[in-house]
C-alpha atoms as a PDB file:
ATOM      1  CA  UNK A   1      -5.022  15.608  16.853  1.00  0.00           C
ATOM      2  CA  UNK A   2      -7.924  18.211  16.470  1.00  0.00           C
ATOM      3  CA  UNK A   3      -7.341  20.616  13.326  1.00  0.00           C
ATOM      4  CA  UNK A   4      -3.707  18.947  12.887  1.00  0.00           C
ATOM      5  CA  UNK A   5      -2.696  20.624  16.493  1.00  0.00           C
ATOM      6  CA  UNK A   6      -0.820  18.825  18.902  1.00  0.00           C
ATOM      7  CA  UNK A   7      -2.378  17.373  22.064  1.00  0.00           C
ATOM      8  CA  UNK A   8       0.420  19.293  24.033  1.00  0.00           C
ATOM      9  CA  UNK A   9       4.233  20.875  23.318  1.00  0.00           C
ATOM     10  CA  UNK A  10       6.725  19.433  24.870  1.00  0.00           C
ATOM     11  CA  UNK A  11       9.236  21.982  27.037  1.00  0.00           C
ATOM     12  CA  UNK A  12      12.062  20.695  24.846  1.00  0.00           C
ATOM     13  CA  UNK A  13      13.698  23.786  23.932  1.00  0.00           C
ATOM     14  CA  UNK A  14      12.643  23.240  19.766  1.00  0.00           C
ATOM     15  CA  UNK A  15      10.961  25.452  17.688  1.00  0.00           C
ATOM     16  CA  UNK A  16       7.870  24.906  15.976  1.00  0.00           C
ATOM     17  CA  UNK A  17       8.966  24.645  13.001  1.00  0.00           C
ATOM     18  CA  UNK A  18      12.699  22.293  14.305  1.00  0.00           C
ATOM     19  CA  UNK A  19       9.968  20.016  15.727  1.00  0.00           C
ATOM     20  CA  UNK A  20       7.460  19.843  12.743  1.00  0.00           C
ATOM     21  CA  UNK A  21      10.850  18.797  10.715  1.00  0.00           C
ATOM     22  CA  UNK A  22      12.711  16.491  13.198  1.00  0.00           C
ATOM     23  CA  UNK A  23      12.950  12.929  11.174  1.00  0.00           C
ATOM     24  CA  UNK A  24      11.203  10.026  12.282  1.00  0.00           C
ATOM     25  CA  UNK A  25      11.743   6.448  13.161  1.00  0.00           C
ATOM     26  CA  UNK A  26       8.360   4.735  12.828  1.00  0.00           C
ATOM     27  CA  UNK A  27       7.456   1.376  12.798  1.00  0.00           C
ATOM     28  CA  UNK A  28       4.231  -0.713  11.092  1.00  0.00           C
ATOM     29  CA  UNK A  29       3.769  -4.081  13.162  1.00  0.00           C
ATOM     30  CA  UNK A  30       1.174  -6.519  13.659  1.00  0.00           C
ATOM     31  CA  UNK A  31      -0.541  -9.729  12.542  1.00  0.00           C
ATOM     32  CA  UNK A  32      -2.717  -7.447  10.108  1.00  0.00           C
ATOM     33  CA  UNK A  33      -2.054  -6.624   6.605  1.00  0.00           C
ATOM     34  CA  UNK A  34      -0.727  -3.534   5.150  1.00  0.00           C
ATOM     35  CA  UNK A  35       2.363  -3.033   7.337  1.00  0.00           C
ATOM     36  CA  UNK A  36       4.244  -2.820   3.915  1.00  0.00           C
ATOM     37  CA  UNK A  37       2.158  -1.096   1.810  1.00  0.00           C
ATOM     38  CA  UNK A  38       1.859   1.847   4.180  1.00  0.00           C
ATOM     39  CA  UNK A  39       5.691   1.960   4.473  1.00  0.00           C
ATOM     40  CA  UNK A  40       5.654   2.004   0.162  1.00  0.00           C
ATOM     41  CA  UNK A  41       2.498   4.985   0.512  1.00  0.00           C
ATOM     42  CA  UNK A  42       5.237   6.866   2.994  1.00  0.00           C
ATOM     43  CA  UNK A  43       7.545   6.067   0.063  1.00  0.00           C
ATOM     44  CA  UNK A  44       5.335   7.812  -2.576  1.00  0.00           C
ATOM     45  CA  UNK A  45       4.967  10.968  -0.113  1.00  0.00           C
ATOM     46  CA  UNK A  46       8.115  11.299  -0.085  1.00  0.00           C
ATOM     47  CA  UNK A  47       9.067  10.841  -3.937  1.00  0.00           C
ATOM     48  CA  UNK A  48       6.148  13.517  -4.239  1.00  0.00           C
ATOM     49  CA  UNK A  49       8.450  15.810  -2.131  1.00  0.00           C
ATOM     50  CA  UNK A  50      11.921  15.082  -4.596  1.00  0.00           C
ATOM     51  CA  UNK A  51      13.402  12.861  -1.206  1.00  0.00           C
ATOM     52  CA  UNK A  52      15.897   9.925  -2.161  1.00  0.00           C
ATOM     53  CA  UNK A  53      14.638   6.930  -1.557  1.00  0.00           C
ATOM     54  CA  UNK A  54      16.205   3.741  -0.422  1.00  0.00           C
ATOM     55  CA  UNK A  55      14.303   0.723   0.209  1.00  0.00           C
ATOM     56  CA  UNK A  56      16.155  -2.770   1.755  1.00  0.00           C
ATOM     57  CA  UNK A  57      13.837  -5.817   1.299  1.00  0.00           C
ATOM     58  CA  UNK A  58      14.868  -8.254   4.084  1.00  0.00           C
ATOM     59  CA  UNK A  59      12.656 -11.831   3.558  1.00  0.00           C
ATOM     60  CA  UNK A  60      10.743 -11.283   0.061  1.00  0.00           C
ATOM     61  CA  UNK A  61      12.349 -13.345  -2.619  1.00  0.00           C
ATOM     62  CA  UNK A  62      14.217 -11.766  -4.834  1.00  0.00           C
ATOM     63  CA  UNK A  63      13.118 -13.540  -7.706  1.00  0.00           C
ATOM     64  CA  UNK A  64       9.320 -11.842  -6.976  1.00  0.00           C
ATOM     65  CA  UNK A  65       8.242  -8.470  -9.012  1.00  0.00           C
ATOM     66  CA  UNK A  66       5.675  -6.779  -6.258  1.00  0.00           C
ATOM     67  CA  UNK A  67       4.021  -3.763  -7.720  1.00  0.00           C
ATOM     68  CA  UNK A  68       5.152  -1.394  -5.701  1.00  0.00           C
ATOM     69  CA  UNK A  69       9.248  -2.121  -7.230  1.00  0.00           C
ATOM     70  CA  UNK A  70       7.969  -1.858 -10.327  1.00  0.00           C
ATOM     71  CA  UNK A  71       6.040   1.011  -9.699  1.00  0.00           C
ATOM     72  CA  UNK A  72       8.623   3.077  -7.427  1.00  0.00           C
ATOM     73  CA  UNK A  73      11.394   2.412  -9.739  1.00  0.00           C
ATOM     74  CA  UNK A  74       9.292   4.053 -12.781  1.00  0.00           C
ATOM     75  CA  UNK A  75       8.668   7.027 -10.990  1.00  0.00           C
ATOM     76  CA  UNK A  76      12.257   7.345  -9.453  1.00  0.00           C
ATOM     77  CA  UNK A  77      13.588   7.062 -13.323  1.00  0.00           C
ATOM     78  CA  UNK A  78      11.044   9.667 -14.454  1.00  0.00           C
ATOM     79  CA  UNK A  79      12.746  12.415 -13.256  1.00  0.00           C
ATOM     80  CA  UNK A  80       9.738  14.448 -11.535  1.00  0.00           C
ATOM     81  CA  UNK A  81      10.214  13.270  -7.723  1.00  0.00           C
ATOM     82  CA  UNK A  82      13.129  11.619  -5.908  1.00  0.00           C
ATOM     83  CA  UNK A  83      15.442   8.870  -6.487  1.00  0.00           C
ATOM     84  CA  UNK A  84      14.564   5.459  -6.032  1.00  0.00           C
ATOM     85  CA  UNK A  85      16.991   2.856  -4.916  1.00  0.00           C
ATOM     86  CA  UNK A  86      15.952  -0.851  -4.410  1.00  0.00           C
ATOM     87  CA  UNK A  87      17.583  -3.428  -2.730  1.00  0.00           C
ATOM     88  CA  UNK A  88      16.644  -7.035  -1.810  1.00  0.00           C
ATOM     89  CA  UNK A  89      18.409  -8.523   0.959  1.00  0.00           C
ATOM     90  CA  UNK A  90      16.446 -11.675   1.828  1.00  0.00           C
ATOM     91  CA  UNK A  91      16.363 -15.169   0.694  1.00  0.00           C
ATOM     92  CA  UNK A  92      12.601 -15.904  -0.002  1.00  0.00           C
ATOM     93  CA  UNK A  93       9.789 -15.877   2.343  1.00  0.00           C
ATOM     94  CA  UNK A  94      10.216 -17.253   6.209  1.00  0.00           C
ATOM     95  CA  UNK A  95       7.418 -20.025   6.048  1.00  0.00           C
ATOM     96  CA  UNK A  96       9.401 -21.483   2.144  1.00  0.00           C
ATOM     97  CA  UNK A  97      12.269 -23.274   2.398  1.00  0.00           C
ATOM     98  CA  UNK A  98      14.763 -21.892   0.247  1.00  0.00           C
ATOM     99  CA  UNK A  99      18.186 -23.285  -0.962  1.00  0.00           C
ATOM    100  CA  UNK A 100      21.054 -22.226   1.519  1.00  0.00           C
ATOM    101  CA  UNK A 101      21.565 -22.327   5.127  1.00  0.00           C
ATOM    102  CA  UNK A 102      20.208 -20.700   7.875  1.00  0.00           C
ATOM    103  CA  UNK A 103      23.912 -19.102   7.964  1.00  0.00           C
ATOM    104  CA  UNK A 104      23.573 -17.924   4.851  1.00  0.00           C
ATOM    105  CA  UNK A 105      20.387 -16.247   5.081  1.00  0.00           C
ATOM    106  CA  UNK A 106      21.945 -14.623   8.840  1.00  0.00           C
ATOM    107  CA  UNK A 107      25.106 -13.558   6.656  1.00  0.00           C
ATOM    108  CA  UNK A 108      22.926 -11.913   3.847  1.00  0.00           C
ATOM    109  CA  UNK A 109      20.728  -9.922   6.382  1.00  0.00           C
ATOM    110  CA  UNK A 110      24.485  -8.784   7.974  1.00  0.00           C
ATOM    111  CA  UNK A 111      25.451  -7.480   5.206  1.00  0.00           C
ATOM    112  CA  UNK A 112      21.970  -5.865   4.153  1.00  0.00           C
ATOM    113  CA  UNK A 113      22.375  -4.160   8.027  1.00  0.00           C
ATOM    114  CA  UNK A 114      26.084  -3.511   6.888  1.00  0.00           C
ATOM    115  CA  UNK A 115      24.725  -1.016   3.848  1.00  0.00           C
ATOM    116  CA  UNK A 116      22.120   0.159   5.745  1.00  0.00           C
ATOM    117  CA  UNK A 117      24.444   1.801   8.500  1.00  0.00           C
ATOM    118  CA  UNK A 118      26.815   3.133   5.468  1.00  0.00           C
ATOM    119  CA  UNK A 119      24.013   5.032   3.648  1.00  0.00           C
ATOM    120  CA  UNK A 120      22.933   6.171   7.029  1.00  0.00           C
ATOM    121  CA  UNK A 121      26.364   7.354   7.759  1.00  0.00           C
ATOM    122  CA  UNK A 122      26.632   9.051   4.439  1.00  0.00           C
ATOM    123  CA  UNK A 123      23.358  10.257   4.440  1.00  0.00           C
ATOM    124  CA  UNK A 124      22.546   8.644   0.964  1.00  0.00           C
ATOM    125  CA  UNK A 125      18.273   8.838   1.294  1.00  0.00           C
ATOM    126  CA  UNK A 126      16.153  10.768   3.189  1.00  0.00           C
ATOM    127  CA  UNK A 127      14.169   8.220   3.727  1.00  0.00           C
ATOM    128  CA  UNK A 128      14.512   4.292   4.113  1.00  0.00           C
ATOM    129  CA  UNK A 129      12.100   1.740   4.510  1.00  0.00           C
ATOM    130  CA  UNK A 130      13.256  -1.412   5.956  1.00  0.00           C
ATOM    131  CA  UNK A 131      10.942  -3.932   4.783  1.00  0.00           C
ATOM    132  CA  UNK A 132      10.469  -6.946   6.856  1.00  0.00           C
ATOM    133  CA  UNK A 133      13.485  -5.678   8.899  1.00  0.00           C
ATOM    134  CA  UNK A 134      11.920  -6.740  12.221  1.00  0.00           C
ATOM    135  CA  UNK A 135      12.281 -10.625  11.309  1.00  0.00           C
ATOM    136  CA  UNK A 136      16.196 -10.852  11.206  1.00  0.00           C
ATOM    137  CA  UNK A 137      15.931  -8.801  14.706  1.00  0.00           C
ATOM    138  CA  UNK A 138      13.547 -11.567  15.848  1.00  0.00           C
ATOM    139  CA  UNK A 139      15.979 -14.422  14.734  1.00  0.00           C
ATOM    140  CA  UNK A 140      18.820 -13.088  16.323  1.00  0.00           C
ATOM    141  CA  UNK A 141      20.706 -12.704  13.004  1.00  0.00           C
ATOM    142  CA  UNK A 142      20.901  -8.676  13.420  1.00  0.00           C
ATOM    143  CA  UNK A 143      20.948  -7.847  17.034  1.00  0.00           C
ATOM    144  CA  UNK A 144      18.567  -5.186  18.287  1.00  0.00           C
ATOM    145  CA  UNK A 145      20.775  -2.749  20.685  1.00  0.00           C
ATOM    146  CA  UNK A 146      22.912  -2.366  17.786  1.00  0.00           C
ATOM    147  CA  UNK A 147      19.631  -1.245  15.575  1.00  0.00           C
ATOM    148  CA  UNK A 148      18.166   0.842  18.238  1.00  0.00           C
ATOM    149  CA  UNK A 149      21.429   2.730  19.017  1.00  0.00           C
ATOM    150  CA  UNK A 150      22.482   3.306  15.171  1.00  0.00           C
ATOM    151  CA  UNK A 151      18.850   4.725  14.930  1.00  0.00           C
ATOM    152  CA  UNK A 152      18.682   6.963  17.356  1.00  0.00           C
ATOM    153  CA  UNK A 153      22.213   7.989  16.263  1.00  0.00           C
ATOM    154  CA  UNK A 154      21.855   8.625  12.660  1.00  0.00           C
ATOM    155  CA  UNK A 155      22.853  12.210  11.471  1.00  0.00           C
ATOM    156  CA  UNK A 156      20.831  14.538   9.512  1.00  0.00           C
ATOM    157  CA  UNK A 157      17.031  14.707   8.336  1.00  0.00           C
ATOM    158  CA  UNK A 158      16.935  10.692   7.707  1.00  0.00           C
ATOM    159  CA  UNK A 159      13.351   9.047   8.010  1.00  0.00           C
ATOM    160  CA  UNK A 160      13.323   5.609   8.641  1.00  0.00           C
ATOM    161  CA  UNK A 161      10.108   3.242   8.241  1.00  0.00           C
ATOM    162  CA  UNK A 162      10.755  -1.030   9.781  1.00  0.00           C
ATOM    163  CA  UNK A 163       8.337  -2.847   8.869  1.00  0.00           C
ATOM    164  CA  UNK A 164       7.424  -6.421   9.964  1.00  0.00           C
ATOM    165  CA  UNK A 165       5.572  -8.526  12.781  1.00  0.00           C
ATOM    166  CA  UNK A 166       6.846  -9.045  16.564  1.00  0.00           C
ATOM    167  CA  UNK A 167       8.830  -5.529  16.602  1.00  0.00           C
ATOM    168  CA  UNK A 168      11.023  -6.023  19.375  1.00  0.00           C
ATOM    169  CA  UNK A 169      10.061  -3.172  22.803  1.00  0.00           C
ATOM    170  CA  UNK A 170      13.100  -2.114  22.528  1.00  0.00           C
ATOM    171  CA  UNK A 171      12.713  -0.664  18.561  1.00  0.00           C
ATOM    172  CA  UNK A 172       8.908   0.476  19.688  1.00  0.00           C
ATOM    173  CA  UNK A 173      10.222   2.449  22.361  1.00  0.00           C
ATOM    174  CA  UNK A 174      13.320   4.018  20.600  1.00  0.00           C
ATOM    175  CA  UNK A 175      10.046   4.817  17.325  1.00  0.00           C
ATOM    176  CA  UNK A 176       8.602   8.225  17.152  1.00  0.00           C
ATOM    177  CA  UNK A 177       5.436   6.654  15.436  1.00  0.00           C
ATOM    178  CA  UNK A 178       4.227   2.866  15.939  1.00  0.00           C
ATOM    179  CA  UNK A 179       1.135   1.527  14.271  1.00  0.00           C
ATOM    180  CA  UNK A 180       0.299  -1.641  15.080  1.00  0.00           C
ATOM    181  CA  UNK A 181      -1.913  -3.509  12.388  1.00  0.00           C
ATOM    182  CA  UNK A 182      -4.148  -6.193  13.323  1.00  0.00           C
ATOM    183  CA  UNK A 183      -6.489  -8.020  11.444  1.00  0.00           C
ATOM    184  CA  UNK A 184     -10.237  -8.699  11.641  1.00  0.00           C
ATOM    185  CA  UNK A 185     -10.953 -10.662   8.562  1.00  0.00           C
ATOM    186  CA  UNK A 186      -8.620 -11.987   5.978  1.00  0.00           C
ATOM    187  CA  UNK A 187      -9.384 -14.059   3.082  1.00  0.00           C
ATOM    188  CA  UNK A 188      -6.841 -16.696   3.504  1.00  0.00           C
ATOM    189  CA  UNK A 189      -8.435 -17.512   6.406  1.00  0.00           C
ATOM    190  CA  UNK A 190     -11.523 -18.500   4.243  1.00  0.00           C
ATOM    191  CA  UNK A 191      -8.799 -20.444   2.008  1.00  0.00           C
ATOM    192  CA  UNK A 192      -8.474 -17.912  -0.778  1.00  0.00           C
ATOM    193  CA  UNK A 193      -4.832 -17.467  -1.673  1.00  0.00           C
ATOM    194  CA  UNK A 194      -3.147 -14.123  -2.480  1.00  0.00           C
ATOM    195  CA  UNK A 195      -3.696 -12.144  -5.988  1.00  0.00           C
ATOM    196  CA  UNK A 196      -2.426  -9.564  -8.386  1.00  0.00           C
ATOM    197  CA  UNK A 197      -3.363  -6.236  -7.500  1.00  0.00           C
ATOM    198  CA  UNK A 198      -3.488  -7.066  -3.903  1.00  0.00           C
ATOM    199  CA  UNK A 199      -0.419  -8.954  -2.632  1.00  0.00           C
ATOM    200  CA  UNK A 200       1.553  -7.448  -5.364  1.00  0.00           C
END
């Protein structure tokens, strides 16, 4: 986009200005990294701006403190931006074995789904990121229709950022905004495991 100017204006019947504000559904996929921590830099934009701010963790353990949490949730308390509202809904990482079933983990990312289409409903944030929300898709625990149609259906000026590898087609074609990360390089490839400041 030259000078921030669309390549071309739809003949949608929208103002400028009813376009500029329309919300989005975007989506961060990939084998790269950073599909998270751009959702979180979308989530400091829009503290910046006073939004509310709801963010639904779907695999990360809940036992682990990432930086942005911690970080997010000091800035929501302060007062000066929006509100921040954190919620973990997974059981761990996908590649750990965690105690509990496969059924449980399914039933937990339900009912993680379950809140998301209430605050959606009640228009609770104005904007959500839906971390790692494309693996319970994937596993058939959450099914994908049902995503795509609540969506595309929710009321209001609602944002919504998924985050997470393998998006399924039928989220990237219902997204406003997909960015697909890959990677070139990586240091675990080189056997060098995560560290603080990086991965969390």
């Amino acid at each position: 986009m030259p000078q921030g100017r669309p390549v071309s204006v739809p003949e949608d019947g929208l103002t400028t200005r009813q376009r500029r504000t329309r919300p989005l559904l975007i989506v961060h996929t990939g084998p790269g990294k950073g599909k998270s921590t751009a959702a979180f830099g979308l989530a400091l934009r829009a503290w910046n701006q006073g939004w509310p701010i709801g963010v639904f963790q779907f695999v990360k353990s809940a036992k682990w403190r990432i930086g942005e949490e911690r970080a997010l949730r000091v800035l929501g308390d302060s007062g000066e931006g929006g509100t921040v509202s954190w919620h973990k809904m997974g059981e761990g990482w996908s590649w750990i074995q965690r105690p509990g079933s496969e059924e449980d983990h399914a039933a937990d990312a339900r009912e993680g789904w379950e809140q998301i289409k209430r605050d959606l409903a009640a228009e609770t944030f104005r904007l959500y990121v839906l971390d790692e929300f494309t693996y319970p898709m994937k596993w058939g625990w959450i099914d994908v229709d049902e995503v795509v149609a609540t969506l595309r259906g929710r009321p209001g000026g609602q944002h919504v950022v998924v985050t997470g590898r393998d998006a399924d087609p039928r989220l990237l074609e219902a997204a406003d905004l997909v960015t697909e990360m890959g990677k070139v390089k990586h240091p675990m490839d080189a056997g060098q495991k995560g560290q603080k400041g990086i991965e969390w």
